[in-house]
Protein backbone atom coordinates (compact mmCIF):
# COMPACT_ATOMS: atom_id res chain seq x y z
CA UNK A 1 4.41 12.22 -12.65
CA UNK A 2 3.01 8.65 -13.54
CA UNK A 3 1.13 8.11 -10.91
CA UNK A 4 -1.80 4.95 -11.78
CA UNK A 5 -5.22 5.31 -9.48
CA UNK A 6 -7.15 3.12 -7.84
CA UNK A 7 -5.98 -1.24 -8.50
CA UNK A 8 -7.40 -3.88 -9.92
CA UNK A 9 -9.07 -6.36 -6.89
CA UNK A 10 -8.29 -9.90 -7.03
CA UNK A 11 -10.68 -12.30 -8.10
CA UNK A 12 -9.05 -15.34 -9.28
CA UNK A 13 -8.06 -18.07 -6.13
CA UNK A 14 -5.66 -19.58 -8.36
CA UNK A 15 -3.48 -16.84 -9.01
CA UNK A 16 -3.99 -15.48 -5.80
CA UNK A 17 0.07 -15.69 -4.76
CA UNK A 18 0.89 -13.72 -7.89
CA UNK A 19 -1.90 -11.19 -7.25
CA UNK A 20 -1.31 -10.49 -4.15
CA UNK A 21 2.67 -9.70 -4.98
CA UNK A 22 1.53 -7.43 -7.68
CA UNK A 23 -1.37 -5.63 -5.32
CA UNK A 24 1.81 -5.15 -2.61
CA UNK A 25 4.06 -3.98 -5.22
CA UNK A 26 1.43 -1.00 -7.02
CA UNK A 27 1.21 0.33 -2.84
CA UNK A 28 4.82 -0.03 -2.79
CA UNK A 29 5.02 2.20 -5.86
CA UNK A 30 2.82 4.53 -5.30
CA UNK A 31 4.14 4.76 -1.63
CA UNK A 32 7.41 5.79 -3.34
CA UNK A 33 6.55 8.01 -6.36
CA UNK A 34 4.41 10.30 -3.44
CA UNK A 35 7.56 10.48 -0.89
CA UNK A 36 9.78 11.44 -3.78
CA UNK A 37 7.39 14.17 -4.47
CA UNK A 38 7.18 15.65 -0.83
CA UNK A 39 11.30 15.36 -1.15
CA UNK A 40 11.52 17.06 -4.26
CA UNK A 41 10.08 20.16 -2.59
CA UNK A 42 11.32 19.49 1.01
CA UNK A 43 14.42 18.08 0.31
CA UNK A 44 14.69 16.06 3.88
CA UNK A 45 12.83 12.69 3.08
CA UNK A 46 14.34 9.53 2.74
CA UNK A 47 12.48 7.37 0.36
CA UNK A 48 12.42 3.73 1.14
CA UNK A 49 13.02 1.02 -1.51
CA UNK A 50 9.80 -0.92 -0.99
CA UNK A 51 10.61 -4.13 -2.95
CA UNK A 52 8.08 -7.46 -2.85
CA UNK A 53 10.54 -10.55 -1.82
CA UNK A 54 10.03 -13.86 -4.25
CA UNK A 55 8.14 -16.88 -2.95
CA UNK A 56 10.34 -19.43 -3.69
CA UNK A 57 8.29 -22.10 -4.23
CA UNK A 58 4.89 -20.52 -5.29
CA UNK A 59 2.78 -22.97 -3.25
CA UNK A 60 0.02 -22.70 -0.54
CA UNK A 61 2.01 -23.29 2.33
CA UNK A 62 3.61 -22.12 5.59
CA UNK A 63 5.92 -19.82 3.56
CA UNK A 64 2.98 -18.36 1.49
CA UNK A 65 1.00 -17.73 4.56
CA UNK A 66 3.81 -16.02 6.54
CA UNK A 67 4.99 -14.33 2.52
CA UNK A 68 1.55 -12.81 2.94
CA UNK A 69 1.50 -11.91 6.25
CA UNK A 70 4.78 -9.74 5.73
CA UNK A 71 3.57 -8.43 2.79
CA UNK A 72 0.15 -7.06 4.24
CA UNK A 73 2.08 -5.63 7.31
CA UNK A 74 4.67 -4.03 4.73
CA UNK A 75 1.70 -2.21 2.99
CA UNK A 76 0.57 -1.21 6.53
CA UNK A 77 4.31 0.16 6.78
CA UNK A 78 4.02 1.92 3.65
CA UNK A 79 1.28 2.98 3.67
CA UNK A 80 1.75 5.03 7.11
CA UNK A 81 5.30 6.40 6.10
CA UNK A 82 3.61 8.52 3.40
CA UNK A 83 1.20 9.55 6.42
CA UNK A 84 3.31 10.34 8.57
CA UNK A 85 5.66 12.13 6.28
CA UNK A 86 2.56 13.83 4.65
CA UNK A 87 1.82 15.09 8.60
CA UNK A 88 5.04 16.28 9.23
CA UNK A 89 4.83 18.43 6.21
CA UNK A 90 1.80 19.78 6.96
CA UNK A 91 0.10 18.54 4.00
CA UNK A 92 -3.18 18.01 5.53
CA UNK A 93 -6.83 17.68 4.50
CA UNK A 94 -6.91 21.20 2.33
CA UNK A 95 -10.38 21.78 3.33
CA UNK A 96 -10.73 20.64 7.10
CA UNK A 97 -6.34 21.02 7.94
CA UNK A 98 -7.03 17.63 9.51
CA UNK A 99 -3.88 15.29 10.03
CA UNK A 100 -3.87 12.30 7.84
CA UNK A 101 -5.00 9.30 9.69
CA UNK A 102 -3.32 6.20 9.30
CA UNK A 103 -4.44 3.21 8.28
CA UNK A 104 -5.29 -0.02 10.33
CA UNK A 105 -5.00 -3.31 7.80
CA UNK A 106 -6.09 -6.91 8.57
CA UNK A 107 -3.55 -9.34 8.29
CA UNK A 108 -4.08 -12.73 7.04
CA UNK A 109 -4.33 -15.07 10.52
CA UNK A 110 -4.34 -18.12 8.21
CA UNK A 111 -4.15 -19.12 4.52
CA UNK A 112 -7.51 -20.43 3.96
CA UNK A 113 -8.16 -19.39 0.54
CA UNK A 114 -11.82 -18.63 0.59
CA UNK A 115 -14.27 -15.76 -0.32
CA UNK A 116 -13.62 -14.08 3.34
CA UNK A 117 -9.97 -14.30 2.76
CA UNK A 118 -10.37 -12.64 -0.36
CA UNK A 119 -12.34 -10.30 0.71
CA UNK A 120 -10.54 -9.09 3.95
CA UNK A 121 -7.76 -9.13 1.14
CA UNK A 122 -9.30 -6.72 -1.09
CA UNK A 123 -10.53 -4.34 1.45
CA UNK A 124 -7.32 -4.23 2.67
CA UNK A 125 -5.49 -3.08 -0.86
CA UNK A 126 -8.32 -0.85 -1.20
CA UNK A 127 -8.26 1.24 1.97
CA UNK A 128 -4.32 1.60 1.32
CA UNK A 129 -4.80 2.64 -1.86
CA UNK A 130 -8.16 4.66 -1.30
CA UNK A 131 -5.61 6.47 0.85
CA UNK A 132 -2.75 6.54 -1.13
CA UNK A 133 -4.71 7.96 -3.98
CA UNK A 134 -5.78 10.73 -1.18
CA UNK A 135 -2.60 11.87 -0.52
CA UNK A 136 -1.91 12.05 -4.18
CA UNK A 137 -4.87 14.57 -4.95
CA UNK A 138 -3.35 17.26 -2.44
CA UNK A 139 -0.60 17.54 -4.30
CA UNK A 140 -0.93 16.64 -7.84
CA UNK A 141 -2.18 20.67 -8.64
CA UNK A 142 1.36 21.40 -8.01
CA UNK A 143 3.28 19.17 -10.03
């Protein structure tokens, strides 16, 4: 399974639109490739299409900020499907059986792009994908 750890944080204010489609769309992926693997042994999962939606116009505005805002909840979404589905399975912690606990993101309350924006920003991609990657060590010894 190609399965890519960890992401790359985003640094760069004037890219920030495109970054922040490409940070949504590596959860989104990931998201996918791990509830296709719990289906291809349980065979009762429905597996999302997680897609990022185009900004039309690209520009720091009231679309961008409420393009981001849906974006970050849609990781949150994402994110917590593989959770929950990981739960139901019983594919818990392997060394404490502890249920997987989902994750609580920040989402952008304005489009001030700033250093705390970015930051918030980055923390958030990184606890989803902290966790994703989780989820993906319990069961990458059996693929």
């Amino acid at each position: 399974m190609d399965y890519q750890k960890g992401y790359t944080p985003i640094n760069d204010l004037t890219t920030f639109l495109d970054s922040y489609g490409a940070c949504t769309q590596l959860v989104y992926n990931k998201a996918t490739k791990l509830m296709r693997a719990v289906n291809a042994v349980f065979l009762d999962v429905d597996v999302p299409s997680w897609t990022v939606p185009s900004l039309p116009d690209g520009l720091i505005n009231r679309n961008a900020y409420i393009w981001c805002r849906h974006l970050m909840q849609g990781v949150q979404t994402a994110v917590n499907a593989v959770v929950a589905c990981y739960n139901y399975h019983s594919l818990t912690d392997p060394y404490t059986g502890d249920k997987n606990a989902p994750v609580q993101l920040w989402v952008p309350n304005s489009l001030a792009l700033n250093g705390d924006l970015l930051q918030k920003v980055n923390n958030d991609f990184k606890s989803a994908n902290d966790t994703l990657d989780r989820l993906f060590d319990y069961v990458e010894p059996y693929m």
